[in-house]
N, C-alpha and C. Protein backbone atom coordinates (compact mmCIF):
# COMPACT_ATOMS: atom_id res chain seq x y z
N UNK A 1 8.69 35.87 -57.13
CA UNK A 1 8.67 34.55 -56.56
C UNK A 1 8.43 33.51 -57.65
N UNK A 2 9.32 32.77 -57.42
CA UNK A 2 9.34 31.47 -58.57
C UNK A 2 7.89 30.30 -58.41
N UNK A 3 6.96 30.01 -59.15
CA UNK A 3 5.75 29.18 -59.03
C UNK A 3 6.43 27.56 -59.24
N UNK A 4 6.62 27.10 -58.06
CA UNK A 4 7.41 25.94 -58.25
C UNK A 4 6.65 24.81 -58.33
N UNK A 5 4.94 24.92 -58.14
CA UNK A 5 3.96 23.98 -58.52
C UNK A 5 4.23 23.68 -60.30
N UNK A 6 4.29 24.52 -60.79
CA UNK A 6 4.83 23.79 -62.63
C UNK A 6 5.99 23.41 -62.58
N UNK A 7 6.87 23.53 -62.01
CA UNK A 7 8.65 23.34 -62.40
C UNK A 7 8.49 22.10 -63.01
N UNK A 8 9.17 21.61 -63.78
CA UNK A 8 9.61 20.28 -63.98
C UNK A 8 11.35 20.48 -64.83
N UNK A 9 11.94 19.30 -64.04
CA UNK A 9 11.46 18.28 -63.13
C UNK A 9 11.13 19.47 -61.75
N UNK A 10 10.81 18.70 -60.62
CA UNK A 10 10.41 19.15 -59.62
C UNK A 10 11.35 19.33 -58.15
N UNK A 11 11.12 20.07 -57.43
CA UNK A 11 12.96 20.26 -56.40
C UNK A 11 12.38 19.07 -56.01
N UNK A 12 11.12 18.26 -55.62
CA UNK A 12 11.39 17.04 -54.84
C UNK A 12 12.47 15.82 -55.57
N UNK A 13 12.38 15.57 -56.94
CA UNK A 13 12.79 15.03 -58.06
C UNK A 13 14.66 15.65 -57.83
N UNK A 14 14.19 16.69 -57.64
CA UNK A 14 16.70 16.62 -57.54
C UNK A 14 16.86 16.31 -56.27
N UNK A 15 15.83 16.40 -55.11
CA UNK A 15 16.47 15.87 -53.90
C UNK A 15 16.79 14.07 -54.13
N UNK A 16 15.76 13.64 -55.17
CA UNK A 16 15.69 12.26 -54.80
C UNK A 16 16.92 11.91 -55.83
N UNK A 17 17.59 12.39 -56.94
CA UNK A 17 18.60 12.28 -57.46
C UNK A 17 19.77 12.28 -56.49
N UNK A 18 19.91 13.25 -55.68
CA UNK A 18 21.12 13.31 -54.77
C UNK A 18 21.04 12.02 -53.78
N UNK A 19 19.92 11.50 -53.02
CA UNK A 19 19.97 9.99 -52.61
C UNK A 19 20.27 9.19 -53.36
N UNK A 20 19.94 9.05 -54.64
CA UNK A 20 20.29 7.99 -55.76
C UNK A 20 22.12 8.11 -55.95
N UNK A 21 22.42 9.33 -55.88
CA UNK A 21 24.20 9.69 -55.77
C UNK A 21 24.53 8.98 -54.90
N UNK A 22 23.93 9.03 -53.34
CA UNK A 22 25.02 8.48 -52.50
C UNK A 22 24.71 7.10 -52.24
N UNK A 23 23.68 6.32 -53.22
CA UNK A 23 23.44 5.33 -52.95
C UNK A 23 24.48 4.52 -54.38
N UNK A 24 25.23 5.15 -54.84
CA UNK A 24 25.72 4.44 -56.05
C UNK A 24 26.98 3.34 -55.61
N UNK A 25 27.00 2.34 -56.28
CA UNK A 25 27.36 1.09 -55.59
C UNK A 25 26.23 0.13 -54.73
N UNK A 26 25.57 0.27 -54.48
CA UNK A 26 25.22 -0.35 -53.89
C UNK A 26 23.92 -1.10 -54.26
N UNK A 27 23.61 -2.08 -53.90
CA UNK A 27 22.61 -3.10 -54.79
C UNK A 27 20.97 -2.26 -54.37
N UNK A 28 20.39 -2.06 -55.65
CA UNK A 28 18.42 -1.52 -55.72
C UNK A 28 18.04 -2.19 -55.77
N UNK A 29 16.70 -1.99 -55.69
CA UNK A 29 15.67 -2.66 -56.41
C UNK A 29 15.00 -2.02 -56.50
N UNK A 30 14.71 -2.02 -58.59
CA UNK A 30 14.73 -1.07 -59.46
C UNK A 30 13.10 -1.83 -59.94
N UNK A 31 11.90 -0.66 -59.74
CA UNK A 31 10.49 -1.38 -60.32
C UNK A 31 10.42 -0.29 -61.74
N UNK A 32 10.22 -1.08 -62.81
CA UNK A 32 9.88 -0.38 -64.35
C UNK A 32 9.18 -0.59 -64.70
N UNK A 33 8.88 0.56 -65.26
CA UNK A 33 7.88 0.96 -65.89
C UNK A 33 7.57 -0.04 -67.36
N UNK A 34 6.26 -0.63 -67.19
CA UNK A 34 6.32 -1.31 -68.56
C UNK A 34 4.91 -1.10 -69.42
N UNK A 35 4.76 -0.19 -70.14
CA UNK A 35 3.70 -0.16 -71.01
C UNK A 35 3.42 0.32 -72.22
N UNK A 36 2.12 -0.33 -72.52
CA UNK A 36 1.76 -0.65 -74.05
C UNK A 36 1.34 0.43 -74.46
N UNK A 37 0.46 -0.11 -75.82
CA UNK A 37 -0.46 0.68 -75.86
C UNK A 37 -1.59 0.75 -75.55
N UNK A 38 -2.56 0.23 -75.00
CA UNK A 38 -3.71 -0.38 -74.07
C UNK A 38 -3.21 -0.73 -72.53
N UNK A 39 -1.88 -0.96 -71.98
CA UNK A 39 -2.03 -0.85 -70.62
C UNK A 39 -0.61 -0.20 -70.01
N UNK A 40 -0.59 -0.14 -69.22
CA UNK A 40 0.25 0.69 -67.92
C UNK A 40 0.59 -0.13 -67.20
N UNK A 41 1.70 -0.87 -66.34
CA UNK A 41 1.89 -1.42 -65.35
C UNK A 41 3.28 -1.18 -65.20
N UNK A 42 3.65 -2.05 -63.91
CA UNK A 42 5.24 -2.06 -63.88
C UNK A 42 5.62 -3.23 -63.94
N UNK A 43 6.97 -3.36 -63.96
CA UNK A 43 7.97 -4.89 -63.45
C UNK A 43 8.52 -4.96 -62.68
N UNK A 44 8.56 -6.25 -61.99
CA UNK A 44 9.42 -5.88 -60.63
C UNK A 44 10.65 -6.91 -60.86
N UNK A 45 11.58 -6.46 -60.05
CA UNK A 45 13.08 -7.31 -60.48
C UNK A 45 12.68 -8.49 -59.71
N UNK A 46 13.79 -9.76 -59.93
CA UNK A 46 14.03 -10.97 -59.64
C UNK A 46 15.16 -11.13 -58.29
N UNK A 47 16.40 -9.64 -59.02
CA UNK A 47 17.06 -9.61 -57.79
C UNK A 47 17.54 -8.58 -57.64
N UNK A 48 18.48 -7.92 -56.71
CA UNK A 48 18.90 -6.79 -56.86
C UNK A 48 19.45 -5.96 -58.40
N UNK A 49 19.78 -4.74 -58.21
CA UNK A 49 20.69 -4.50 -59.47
C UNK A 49 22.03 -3.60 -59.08
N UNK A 50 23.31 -3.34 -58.98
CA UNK A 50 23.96 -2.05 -58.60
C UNK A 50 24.15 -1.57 -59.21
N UNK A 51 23.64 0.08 -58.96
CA UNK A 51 23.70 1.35 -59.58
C UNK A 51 25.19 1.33 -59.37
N UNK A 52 25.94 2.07 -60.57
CA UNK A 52 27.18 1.90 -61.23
C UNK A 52 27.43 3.60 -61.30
N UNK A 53 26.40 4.21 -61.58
CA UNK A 53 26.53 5.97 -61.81
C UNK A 53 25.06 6.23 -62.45
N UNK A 54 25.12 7.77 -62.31
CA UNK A 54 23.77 8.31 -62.54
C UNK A 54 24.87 9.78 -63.98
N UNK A 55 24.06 10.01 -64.84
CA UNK A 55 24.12 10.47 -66.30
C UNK A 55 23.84 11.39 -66.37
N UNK A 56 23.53 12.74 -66.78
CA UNK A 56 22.51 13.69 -67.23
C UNK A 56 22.64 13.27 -68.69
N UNK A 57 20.82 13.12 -68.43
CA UNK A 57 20.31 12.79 -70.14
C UNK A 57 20.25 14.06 -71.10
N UNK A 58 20.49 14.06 -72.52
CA UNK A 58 21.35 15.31 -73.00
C UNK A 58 19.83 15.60 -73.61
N UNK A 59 18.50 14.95 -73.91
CA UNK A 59 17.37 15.35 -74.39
C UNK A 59 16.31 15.14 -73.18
N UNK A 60 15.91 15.23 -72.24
CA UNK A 60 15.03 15.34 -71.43
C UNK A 60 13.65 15.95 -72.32
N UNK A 61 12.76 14.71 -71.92
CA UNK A 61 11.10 15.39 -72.53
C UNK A 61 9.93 15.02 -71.50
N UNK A 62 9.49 15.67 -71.13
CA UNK A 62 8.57 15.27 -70.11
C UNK A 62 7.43 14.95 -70.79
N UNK A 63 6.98 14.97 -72.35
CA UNK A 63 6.22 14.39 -72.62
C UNK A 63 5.85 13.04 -73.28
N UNK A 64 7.77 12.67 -73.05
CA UNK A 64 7.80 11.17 -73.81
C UNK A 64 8.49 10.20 -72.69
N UNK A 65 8.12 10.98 -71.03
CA UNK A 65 8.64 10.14 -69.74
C UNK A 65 9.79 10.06 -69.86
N UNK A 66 11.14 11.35 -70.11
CA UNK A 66 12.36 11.00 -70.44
C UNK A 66 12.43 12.18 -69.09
N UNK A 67 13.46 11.77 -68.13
CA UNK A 67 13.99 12.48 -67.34
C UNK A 67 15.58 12.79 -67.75
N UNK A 68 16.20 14.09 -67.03
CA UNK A 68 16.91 14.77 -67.44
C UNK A 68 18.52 13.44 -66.60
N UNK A 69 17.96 12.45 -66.17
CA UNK A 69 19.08 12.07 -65.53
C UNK A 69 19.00 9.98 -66.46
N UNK A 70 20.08 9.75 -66.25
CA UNK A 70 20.25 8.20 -66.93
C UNK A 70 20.56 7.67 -65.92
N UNK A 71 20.41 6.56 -65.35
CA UNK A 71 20.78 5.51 -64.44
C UNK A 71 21.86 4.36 -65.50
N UNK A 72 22.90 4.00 -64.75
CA UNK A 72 24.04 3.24 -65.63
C UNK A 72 23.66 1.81 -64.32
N UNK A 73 23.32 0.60 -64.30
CA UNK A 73 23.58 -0.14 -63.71
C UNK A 73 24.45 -1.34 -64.14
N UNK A 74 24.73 -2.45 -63.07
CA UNK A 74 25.40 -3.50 -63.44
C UNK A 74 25.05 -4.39 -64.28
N UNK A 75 23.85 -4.37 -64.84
CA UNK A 75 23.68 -5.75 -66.07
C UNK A 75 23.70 -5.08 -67.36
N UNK A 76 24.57 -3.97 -67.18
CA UNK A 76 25.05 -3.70 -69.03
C UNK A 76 24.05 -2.42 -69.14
N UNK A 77 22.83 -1.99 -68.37
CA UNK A 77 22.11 -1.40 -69.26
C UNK A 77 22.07 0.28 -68.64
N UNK A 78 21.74 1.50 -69.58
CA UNK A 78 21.10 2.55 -68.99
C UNK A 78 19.74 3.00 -69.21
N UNK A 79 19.59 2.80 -67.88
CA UNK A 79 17.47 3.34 -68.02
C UNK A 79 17.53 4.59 -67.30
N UNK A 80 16.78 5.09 -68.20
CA UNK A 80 16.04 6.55 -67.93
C UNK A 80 15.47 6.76 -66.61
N UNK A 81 15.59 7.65 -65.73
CA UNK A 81 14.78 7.80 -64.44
C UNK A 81 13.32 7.99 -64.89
N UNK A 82 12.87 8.74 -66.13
CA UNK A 82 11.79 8.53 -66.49
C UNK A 82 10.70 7.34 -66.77
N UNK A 83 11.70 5.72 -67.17
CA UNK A 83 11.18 4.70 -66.61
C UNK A 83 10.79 3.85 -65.94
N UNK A 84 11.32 4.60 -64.64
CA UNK A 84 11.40 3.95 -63.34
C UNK A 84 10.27 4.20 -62.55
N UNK A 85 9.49 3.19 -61.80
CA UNK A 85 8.57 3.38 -60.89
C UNK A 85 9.31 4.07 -59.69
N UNK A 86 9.60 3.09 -58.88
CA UNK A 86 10.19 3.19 -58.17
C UNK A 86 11.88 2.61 -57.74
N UNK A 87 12.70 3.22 -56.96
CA UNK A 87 13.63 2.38 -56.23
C UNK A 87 13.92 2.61 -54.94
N UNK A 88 14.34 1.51 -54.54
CA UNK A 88 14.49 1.05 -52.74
C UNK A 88 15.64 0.52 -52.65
N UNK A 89 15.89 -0.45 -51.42
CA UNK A 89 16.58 -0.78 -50.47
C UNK A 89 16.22 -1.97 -50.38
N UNK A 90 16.72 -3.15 -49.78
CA UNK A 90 16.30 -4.15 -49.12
C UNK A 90 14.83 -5.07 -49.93
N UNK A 91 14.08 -4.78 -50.51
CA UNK A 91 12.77 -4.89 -50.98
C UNK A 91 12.25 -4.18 -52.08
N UNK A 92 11.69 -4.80 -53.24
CA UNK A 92 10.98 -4.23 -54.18
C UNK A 92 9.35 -4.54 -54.21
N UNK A 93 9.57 -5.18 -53.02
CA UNK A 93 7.51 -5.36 -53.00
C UNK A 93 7.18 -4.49 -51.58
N UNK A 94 6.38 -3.76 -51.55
CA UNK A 94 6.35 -3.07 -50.06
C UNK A 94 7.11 -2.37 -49.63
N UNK A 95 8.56 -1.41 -49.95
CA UNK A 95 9.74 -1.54 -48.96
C UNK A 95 8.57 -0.26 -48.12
N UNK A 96 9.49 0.07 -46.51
CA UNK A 96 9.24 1.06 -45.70
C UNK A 96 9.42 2.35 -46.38
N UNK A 97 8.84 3.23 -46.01
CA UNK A 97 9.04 4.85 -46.56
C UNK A 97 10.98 4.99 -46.87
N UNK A 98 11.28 4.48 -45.41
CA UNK A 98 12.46 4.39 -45.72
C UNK A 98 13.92 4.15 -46.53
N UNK A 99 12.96 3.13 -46.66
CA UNK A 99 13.96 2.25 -48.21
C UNK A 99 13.82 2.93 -49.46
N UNK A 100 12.32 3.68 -49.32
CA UNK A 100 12.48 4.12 -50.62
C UNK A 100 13.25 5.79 -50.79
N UNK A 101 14.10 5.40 -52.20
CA UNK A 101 14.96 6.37 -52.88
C UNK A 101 14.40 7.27 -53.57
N UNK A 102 13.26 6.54 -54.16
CA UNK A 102 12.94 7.52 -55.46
C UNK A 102 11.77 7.13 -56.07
N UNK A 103 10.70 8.04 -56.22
CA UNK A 103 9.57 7.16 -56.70
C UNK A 103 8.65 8.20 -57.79
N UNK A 104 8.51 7.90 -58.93
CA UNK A 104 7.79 8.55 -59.62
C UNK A 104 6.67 8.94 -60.11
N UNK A 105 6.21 9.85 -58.76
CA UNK A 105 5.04 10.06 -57.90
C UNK A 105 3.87 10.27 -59.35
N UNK A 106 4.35 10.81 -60.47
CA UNK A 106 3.25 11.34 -61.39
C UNK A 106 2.60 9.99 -62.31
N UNK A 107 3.74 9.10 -62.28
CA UNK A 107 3.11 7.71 -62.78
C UNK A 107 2.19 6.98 -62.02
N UNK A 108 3.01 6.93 -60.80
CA UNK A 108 2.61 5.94 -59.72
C UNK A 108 0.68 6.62 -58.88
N UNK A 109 1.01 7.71 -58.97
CA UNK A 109 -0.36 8.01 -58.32
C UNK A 109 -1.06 8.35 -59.30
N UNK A 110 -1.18 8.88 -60.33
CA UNK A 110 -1.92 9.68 -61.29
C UNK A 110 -2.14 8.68 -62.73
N UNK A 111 -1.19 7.38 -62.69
CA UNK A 111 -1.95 6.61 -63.47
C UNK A 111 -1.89 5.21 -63.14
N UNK A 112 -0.91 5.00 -62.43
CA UNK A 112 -0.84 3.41 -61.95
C UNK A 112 -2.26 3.06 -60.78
N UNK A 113 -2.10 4.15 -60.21
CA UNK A 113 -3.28 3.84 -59.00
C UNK A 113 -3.94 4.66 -59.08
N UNK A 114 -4.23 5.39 -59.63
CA UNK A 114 -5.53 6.18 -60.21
C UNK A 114 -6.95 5.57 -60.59
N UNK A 115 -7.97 6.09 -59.82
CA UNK A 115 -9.14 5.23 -59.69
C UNK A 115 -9.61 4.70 -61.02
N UNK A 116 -10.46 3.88 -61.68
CA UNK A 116 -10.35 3.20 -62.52
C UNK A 116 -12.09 3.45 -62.88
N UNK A 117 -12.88 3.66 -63.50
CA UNK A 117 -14.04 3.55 -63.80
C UNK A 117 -14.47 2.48 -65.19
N UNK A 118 -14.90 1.29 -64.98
CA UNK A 118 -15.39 0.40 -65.97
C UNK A 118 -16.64 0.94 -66.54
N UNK A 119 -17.10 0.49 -67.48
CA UNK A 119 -18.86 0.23 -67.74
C UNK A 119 -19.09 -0.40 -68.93
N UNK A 120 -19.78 -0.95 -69.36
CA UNK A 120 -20.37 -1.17 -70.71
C UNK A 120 -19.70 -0.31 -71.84
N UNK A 121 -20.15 0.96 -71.69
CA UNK A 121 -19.84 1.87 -73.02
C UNK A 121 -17.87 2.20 -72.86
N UNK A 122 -17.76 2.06 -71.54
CA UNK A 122 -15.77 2.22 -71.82
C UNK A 122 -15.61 1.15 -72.27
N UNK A 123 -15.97 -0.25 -71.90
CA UNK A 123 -15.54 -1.50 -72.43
C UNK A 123 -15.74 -1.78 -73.84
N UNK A 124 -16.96 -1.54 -74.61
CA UNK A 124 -17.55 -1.59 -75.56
C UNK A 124 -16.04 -0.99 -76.66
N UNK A 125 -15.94 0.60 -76.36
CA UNK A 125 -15.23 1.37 -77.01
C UNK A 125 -13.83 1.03 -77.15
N UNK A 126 -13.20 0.24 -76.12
CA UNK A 126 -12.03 -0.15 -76.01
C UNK A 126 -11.99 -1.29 -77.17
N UNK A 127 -12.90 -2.06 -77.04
CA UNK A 127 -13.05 -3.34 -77.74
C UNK A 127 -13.21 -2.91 -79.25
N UNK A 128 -13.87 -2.27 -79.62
CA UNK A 128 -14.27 -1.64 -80.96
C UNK A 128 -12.84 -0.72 -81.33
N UNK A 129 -12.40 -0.17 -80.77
CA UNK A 129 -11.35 0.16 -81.01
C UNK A 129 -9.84 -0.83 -81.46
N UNK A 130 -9.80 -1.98 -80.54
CA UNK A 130 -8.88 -2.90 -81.02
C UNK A 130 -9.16 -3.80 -82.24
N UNK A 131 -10.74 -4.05 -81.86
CA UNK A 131 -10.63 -4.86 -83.26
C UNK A 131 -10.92 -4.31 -84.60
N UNK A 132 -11.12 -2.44 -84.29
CA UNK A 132 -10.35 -2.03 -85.94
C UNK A 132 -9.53 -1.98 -86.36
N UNK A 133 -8.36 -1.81 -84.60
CA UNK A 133 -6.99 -2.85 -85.36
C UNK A 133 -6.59 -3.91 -86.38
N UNK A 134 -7.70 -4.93 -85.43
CA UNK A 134 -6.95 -5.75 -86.42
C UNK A 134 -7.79 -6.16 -87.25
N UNK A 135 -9.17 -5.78 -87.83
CA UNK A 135 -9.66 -6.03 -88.92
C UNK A 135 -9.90 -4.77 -90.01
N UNK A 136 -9.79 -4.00 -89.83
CA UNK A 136 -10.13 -2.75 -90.24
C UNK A 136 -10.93 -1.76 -89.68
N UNK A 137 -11.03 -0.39 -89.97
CA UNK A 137 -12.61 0.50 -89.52
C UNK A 137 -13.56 0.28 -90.32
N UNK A 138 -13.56 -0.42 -91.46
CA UNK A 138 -14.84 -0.21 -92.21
C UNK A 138 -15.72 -1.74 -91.92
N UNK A 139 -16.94 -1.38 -91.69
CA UNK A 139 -17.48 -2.71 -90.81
C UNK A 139 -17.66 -3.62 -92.62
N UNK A 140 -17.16 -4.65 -92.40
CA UNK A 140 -17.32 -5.87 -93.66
C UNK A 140 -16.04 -5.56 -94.92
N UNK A 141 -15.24 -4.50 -94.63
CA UNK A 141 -14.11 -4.31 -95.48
C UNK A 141 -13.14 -5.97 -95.05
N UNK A 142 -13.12 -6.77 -93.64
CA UNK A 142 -12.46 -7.87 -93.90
C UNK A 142 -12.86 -8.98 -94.91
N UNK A 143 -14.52 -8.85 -95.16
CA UNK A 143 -15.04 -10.04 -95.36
C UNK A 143 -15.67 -9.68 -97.17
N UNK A 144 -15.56 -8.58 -97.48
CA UNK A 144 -15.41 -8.01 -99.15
C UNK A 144 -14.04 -8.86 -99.54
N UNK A 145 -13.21 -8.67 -98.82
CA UNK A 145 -11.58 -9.23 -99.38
C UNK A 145 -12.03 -10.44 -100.06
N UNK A 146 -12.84 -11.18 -99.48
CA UNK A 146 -12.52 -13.12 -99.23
C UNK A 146 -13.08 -13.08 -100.81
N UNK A 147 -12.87 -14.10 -101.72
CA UNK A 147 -13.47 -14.87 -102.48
C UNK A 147 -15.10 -15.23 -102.88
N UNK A 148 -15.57 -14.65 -103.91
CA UNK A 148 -17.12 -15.07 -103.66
C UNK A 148 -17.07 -16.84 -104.14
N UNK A 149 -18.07 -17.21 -103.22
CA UNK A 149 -18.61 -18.90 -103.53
C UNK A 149 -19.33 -19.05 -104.23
């Protein structure tokens, strides 16, 4: 018996490819994935987009969010199903279970809405961390540079 809890991608993931097939032509609304290096969020479109054809991507990596399929739409571009939050029907804010085509349950639940714990010492560390970005790790290596008076 095949352990289809590891598969990736996942049989739910080719069913939702085959809706994305018979939905080609016809106008989405396509939410992407947009993040840094410090945050995670998505984008949501302005207006529809029409899916034009769907690709098999020839390098699929599940550890760099690359799915095995390409989306070709109408404003020139191809995005990865791996960057995609979600897509729907009719609505990109809210749509019904219905509308939605395809949603990329491991982003969307496991880090987009995944509970969030603040405190002092996460905040602290985050902060100390960026500004060795941009000043250095060594505490007073910015201020050795300057000129003595």
């Amino acid at each position: 018996m095949v352990d289809t809890q590891n598969l990736w991608p996942t049989p739910e993931y080719q069913q939702q490819v085959e809706h994305l097939r018979a939905a080609i032509g016809q106008p989405l609304y396509l939410v992407e994935i947009d993040t840094t290096e410090i945050n995670a969020g998505v984008k949501f479109p302005h207006k529809p987009l029409t899916l034009l054809g769907i690709v098999d991507f020839p390098q699929p990596d599940p550890y760099r969010q690359l799915s095995p399929h390409l989306l070709i739409l109408d404003d020139g571009r191809g995005v990865n199903l791996g960057r995609i939050a979600r897509i729907s029907f009719n609505s990109a804010y809210s749509p019904p279970p219905q509308d939605v085509l395809f949603i990329n349950k491991e982003f969307v639940t496991d880090l987009l809405l995944a509970p969030r714990s603040l405190s002092h010492a996460s905040v602290a560390a985050t902060s100390r961390a960026l500004l060795a970005q941009l000043f250095g790790d060594v505490p007073g290596q910015l201020l050795a540079q300057l000129p003595q008076s």
